[in-house]
PDB file of N, CA and C in Angstrom:
ATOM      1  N   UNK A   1      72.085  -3.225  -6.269  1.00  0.00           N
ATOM      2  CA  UNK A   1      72.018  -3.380  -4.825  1.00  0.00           C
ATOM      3  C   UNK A   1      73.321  -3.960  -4.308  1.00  0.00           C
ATOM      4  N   UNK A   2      73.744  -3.898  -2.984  1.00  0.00           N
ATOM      5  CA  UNK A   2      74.938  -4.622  -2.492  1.00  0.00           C
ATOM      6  C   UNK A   2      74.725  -6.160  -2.794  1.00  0.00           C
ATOM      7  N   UNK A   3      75.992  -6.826  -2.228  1.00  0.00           N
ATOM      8  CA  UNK A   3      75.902  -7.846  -2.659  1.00  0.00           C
ATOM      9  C   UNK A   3      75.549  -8.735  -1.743  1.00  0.00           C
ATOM     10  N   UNK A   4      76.293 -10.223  -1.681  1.00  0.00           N
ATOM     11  CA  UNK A   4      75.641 -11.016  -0.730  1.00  0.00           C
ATOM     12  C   UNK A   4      76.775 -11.216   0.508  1.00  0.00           C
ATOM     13  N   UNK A   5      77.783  -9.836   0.780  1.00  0.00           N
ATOM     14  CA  UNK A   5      78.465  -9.983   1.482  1.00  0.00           C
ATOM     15  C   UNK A   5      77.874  -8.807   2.877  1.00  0.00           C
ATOM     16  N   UNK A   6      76.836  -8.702   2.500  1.00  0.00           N
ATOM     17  CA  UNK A   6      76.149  -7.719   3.429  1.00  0.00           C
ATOM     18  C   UNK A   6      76.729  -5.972   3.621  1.00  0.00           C
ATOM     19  N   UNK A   7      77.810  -5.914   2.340  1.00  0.00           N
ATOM     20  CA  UNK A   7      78.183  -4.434   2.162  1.00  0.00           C
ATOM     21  C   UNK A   7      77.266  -3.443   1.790  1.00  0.00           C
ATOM     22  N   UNK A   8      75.718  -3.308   2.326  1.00  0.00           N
ATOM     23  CA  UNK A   8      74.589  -2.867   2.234  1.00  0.00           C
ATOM     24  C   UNK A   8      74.576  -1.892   1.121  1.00  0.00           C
ATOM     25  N   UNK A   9      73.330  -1.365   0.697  1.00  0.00           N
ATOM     26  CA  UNK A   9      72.999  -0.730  -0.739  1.00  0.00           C
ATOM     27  C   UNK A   9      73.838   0.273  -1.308  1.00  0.00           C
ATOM     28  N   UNK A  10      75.107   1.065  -0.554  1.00  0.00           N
ATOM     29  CA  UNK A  10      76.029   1.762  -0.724  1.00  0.00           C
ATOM     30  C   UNK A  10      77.411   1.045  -1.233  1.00  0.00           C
ATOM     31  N   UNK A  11      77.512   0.082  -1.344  1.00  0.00           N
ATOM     32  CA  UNK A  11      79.126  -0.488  -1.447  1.00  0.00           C
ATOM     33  C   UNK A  11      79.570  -1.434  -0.393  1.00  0.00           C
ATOM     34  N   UNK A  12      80.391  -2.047  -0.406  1.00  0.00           N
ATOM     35  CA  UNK A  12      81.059  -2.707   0.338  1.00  0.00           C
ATOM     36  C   UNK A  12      82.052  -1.860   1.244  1.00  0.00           C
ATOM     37  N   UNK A  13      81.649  -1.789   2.843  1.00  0.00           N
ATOM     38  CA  UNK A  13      82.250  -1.303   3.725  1.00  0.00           C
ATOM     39  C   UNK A  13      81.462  -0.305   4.200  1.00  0.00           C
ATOM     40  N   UNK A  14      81.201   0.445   3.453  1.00  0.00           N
ATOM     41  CA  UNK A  14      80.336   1.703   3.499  1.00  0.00           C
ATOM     42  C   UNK A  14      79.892   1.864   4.804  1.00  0.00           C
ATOM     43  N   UNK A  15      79.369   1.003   5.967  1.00  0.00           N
ATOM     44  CA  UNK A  15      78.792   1.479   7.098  1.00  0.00           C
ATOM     45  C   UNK A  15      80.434   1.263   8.306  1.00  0.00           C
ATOM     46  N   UNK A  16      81.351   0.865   7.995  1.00  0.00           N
ATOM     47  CA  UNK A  16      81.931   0.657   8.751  1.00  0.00           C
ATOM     48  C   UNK A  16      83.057   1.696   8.435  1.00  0.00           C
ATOM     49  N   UNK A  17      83.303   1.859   7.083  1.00  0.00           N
ATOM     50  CA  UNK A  17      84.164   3.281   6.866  1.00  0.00           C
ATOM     51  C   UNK A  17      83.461   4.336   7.391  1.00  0.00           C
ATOM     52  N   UNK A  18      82.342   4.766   7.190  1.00  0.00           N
ATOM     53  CA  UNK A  18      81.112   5.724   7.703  1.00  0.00           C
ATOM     54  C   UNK A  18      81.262   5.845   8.722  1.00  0.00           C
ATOM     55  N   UNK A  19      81.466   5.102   9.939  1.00  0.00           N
ATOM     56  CA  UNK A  19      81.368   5.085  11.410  1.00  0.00           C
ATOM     57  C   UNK A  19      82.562   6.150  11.676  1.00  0.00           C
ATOM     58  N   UNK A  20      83.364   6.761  11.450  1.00  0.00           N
ATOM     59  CA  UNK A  20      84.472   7.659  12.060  1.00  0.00           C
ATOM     60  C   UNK A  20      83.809   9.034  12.420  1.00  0.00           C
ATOM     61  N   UNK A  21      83.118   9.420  11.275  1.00  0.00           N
ATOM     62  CA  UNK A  21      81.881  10.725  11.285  1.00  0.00           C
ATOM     63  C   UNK A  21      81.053  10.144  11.975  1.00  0.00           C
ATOM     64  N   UNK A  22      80.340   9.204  12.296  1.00  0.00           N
ATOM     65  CA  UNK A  22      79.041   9.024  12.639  1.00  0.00           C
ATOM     66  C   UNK A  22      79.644   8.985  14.487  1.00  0.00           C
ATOM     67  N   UNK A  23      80.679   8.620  14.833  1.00  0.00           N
ATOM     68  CA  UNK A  23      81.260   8.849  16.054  1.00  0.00           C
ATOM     69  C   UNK A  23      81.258  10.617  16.579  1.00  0.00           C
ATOM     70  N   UNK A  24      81.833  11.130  15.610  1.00  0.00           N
ATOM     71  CA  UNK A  24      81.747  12.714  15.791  1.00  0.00           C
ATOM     72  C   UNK A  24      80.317  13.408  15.903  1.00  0.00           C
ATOM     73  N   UNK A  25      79.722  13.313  15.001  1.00  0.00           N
ATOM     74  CA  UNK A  25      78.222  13.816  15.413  1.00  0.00           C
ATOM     75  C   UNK A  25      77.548  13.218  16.477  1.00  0.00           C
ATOM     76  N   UNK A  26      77.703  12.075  16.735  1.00  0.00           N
ATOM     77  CA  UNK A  26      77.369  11.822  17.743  1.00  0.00           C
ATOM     78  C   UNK A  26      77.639  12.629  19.631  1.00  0.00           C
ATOM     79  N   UNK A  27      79.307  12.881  19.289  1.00  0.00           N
ATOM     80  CA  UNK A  27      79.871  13.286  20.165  1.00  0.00           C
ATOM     81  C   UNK A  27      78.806  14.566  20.271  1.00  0.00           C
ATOM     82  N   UNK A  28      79.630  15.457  19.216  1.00  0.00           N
ATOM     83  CA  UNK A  28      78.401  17.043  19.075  1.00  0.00           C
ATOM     84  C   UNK A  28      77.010  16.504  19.273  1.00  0.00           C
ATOM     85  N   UNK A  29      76.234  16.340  19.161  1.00  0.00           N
ATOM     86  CA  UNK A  29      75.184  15.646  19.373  1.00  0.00           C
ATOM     87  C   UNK A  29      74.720  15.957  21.276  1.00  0.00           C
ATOM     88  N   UNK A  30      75.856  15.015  21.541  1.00  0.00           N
ATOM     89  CA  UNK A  30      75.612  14.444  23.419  1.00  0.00           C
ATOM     90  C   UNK A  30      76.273  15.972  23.985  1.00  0.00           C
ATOM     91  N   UNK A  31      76.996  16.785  23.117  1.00  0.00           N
ATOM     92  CA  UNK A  31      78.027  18.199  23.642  1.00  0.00           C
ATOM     93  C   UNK A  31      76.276  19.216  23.919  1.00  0.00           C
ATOM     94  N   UNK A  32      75.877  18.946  22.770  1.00  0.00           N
ATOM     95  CA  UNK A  32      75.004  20.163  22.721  1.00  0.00           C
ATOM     96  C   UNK A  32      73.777  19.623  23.564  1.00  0.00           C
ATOM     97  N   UNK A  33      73.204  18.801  23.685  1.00  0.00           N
ATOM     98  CA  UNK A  33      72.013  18.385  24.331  1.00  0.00           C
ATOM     99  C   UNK A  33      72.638  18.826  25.837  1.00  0.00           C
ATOM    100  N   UNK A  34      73.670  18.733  25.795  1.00  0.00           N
ATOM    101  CA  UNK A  34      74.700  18.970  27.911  1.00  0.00           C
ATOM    102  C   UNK A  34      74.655  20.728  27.768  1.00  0.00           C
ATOM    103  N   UNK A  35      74.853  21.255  26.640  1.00  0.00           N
ATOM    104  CA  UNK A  35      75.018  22.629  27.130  1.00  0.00           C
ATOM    105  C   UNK A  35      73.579  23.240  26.784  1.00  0.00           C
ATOM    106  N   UNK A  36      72.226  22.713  26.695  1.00  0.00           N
ATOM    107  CA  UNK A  36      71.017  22.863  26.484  1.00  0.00           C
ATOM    108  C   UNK A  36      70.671  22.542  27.907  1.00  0.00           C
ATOM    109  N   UNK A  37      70.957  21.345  28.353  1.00  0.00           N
ATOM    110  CA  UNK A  37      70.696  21.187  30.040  1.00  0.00           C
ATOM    111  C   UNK A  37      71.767  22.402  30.872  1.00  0.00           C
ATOM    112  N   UNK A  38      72.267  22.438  30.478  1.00  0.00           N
ATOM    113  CA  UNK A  38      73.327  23.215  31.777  1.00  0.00           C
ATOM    114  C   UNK A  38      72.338  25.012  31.822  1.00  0.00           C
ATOM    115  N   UNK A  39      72.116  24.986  30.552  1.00  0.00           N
ATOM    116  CA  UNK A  39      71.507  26.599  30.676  1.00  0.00           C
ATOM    117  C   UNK A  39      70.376  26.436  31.063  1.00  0.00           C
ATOM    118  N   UNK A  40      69.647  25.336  30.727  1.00  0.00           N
ATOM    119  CA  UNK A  40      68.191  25.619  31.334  1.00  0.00           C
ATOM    120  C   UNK A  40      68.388  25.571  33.194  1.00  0.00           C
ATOM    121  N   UNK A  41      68.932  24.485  33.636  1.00  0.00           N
ATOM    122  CA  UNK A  41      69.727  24.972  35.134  1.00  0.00           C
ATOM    123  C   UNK A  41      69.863  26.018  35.265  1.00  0.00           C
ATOM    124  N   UNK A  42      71.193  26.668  34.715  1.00  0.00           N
ATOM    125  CA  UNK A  42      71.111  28.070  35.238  1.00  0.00           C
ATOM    126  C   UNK A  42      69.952  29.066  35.544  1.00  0.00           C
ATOM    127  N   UNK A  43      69.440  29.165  34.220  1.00  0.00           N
ATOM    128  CA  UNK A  43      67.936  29.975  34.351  1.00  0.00           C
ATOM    129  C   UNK A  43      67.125  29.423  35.663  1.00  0.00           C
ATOM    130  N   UNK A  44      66.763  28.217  35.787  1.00  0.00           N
ATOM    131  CA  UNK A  44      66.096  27.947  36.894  1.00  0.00           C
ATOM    132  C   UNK A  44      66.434  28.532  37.953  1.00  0.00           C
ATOM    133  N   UNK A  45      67.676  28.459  38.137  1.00  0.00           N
ATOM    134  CA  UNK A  45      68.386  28.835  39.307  1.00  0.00           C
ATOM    135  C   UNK A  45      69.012  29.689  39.689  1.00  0.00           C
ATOM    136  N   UNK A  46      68.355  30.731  38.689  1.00  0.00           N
ATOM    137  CA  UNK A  46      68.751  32.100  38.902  1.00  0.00           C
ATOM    138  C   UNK A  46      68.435  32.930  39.983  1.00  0.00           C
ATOM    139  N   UNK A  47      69.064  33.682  40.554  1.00  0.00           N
ATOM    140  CA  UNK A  47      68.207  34.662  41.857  1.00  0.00           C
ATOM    141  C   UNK A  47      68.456  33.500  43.047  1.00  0.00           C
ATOM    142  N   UNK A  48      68.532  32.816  43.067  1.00  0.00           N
ATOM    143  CA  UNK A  48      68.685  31.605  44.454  1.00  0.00           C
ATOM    144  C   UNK A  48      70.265  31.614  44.829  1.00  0.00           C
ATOM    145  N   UNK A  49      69.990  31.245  46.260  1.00  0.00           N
ATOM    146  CA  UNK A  49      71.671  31.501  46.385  1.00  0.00           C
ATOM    147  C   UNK A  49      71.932  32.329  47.410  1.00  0.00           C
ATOM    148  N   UNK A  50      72.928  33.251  47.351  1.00  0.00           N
ATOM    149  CA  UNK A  50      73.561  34.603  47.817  1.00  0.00           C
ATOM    150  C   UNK A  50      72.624  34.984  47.216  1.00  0.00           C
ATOM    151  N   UNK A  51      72.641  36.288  47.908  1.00  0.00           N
ATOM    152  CA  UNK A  51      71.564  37.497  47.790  1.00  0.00           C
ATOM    153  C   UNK A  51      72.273  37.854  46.618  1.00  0.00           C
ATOM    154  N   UNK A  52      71.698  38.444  45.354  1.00  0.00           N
ATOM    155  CA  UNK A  52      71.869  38.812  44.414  1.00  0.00           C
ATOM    156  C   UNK A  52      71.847  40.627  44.384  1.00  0.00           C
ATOM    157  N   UNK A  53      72.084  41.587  43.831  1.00  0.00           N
ATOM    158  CA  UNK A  53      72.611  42.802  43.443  1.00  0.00           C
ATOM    159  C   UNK A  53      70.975  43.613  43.586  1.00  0.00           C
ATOM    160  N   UNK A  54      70.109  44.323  44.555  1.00  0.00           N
ATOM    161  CA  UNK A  54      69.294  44.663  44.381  1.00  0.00           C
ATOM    162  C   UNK A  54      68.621  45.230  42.972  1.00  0.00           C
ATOM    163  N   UNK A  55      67.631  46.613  43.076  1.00  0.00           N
ATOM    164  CA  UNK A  55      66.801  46.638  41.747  1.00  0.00           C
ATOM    165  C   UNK A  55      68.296  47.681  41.186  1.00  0.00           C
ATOM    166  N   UNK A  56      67.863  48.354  40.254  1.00  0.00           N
ATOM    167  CA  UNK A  56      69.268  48.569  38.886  1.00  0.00           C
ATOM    168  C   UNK A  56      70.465  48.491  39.159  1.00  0.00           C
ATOM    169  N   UNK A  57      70.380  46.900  39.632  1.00  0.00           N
ATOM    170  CA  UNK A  57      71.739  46.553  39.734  1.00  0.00           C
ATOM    171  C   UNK A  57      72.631  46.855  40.917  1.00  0.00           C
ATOM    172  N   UNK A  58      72.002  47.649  42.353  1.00  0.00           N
ATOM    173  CA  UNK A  58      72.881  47.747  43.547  1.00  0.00           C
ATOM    174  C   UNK A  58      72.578  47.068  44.059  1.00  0.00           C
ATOM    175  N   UNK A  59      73.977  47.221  44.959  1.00  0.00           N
ATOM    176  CA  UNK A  59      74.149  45.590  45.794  1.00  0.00           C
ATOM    177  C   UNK A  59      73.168  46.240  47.045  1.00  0.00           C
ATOM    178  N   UNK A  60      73.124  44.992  47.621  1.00  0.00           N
ATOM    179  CA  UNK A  60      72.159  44.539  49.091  1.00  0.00           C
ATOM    180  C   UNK A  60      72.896  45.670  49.866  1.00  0.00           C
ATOM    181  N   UNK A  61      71.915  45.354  51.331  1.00  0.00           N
ATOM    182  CA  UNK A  61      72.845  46.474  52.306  1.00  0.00           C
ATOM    183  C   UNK A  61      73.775  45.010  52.807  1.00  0.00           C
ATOM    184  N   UNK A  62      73.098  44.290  52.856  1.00  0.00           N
ATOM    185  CA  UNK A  62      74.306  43.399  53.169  1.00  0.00           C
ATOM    186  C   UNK A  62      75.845  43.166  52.692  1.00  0.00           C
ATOM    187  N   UNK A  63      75.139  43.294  51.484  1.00  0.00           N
ATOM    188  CA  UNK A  63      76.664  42.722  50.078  1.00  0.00           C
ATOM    189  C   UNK A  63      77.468  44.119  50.742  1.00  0.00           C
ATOM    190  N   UNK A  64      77.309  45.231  50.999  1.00  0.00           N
ATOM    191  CA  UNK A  64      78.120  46.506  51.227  1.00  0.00           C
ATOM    192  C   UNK A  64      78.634  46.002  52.519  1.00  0.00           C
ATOM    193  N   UNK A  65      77.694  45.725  53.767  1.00  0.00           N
ATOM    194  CA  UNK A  65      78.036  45.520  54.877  1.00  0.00           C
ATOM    195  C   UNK A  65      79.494  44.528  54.447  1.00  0.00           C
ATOM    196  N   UNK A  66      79.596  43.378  53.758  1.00  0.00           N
ATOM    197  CA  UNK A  66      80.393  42.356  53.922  1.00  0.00           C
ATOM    198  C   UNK A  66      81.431  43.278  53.171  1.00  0.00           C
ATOM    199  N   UNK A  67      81.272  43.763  52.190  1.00  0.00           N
ATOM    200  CA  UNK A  67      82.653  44.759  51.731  1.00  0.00           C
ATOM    201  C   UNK A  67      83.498  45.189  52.785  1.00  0.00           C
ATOM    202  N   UNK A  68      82.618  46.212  53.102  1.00  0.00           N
ATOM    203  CA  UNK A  68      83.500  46.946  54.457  1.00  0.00           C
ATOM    204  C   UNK A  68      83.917  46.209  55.167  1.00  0.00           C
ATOM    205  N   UNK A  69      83.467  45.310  56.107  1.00  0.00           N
ATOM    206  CA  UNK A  69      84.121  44.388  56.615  1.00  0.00           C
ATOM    207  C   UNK A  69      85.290  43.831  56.039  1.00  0.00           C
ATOM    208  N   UNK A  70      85.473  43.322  55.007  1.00  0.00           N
ATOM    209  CA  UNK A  70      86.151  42.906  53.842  1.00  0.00           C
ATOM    210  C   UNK A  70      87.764  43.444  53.646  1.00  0.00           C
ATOM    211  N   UNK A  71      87.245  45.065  53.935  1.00  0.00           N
ATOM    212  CA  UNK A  71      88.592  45.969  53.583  1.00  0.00           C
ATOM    213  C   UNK A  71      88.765  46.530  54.904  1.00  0.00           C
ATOM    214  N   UNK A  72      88.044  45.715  56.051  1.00  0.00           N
ATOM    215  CA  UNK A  72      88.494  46.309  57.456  1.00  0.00           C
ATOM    216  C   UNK A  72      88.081  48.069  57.925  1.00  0.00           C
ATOM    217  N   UNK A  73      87.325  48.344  57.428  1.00  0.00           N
ATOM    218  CA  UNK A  73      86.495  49.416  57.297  1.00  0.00           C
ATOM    219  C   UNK A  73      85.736  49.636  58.748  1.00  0.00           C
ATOM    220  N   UNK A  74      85.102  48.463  58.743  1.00  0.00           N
ATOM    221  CA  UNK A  74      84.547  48.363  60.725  1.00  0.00           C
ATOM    222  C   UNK A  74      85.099  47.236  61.020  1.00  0.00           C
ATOM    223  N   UNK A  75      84.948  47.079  62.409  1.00  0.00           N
ATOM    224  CA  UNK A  75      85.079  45.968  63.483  1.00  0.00           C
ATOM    225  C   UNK A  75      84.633  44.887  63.123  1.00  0.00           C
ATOM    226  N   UNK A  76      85.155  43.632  63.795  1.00  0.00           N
ATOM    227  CA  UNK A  76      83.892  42.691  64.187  1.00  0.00           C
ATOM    228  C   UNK A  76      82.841  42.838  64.979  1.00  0.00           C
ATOM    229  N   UNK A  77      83.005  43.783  65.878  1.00  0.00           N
ATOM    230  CA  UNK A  77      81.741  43.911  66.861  1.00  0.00           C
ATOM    231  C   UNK A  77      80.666  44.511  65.564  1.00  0.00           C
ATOM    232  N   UNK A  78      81.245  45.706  65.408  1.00  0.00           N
ATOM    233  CA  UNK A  78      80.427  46.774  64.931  1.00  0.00           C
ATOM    234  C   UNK A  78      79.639  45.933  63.498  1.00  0.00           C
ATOM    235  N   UNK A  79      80.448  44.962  62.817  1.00  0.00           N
ATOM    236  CA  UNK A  79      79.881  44.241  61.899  1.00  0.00           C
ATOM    237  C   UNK A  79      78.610  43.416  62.375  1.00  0.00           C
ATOM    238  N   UNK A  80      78.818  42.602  63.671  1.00  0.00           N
ATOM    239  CA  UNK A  80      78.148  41.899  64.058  1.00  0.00           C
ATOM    240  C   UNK A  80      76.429  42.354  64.175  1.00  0.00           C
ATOM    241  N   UNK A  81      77.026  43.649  64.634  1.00  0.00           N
ATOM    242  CA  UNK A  81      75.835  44.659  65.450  1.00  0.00           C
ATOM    243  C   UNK A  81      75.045  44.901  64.347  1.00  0.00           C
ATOM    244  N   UNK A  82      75.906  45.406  62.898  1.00  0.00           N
ATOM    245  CA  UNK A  82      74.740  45.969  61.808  1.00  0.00           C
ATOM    246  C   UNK A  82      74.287  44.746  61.163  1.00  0.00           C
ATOM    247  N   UNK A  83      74.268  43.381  61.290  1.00  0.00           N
ATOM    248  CA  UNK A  83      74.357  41.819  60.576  1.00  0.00           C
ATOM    249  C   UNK A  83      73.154  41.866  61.220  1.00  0.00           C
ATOM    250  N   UNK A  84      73.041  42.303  62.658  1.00  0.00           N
ATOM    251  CA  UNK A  84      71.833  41.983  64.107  1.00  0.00           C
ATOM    252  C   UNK A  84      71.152  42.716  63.398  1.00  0.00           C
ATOM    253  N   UNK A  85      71.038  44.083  63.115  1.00  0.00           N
ATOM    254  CA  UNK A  85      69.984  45.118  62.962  1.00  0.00           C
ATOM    255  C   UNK A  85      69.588  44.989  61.837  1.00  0.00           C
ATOM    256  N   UNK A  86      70.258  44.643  60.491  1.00  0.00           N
ATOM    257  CA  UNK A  86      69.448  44.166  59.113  1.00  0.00           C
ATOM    258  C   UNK A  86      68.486  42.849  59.473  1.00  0.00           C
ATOM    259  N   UNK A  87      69.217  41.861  60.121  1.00  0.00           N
ATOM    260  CA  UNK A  87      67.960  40.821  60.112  1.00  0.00           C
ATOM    261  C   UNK A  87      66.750  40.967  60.909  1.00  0.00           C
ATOM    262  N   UNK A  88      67.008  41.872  61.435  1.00  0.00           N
ATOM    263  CA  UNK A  88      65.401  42.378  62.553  1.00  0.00           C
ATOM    264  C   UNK A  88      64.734  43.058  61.712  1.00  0.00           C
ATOM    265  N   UNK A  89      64.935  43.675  60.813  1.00  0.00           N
ATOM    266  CA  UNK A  89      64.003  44.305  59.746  1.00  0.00           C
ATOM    267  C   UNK A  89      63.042  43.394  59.282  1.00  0.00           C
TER     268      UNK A  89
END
């Protein structure tokens, strides 16, 4: 057994040489439990937000509306007008 210098059942030092690794797993440890929370977030919070890409994957009439606009395609009026007529739907 260790002795009576409290260098516990491994040797003398043993928990205090030990501590350099036991710092690192620790680190990985607190890394991975953060990127276990961050994804379960995401998932939650999926679909919320901006309107997301309708069903197989096309965008909204909106997301198009803001394109065109985007690349100057229509007006501001004329944008305004089709912004009016989607939300009355």
């Amino acid at each position: 057994m260790g002795g009576m210098n409290g260098g516990g059942p491994w040797g003398e030092g043993c928990y205090m040489g030990g501590a350099g690794w036991g710092w690192v797993f620790l680190i990985l440890l607190l890394a991975g439990i953060a990127a276990v929370v961050v994804a379960l977030v995401r998932l939650r919070t999926a679909g919320r937000g901006e309107q997301s890409p309708g069903a197989a994957g096309r965008p909204s009439a909106r997301q198009i509306l803001d394109e065109r606009f985007a690349r100057g395609e229509i007006d501001a009026e004329e944008y305004r007008q089709r912004v009016r007529q989607l939300e009355d739907r």
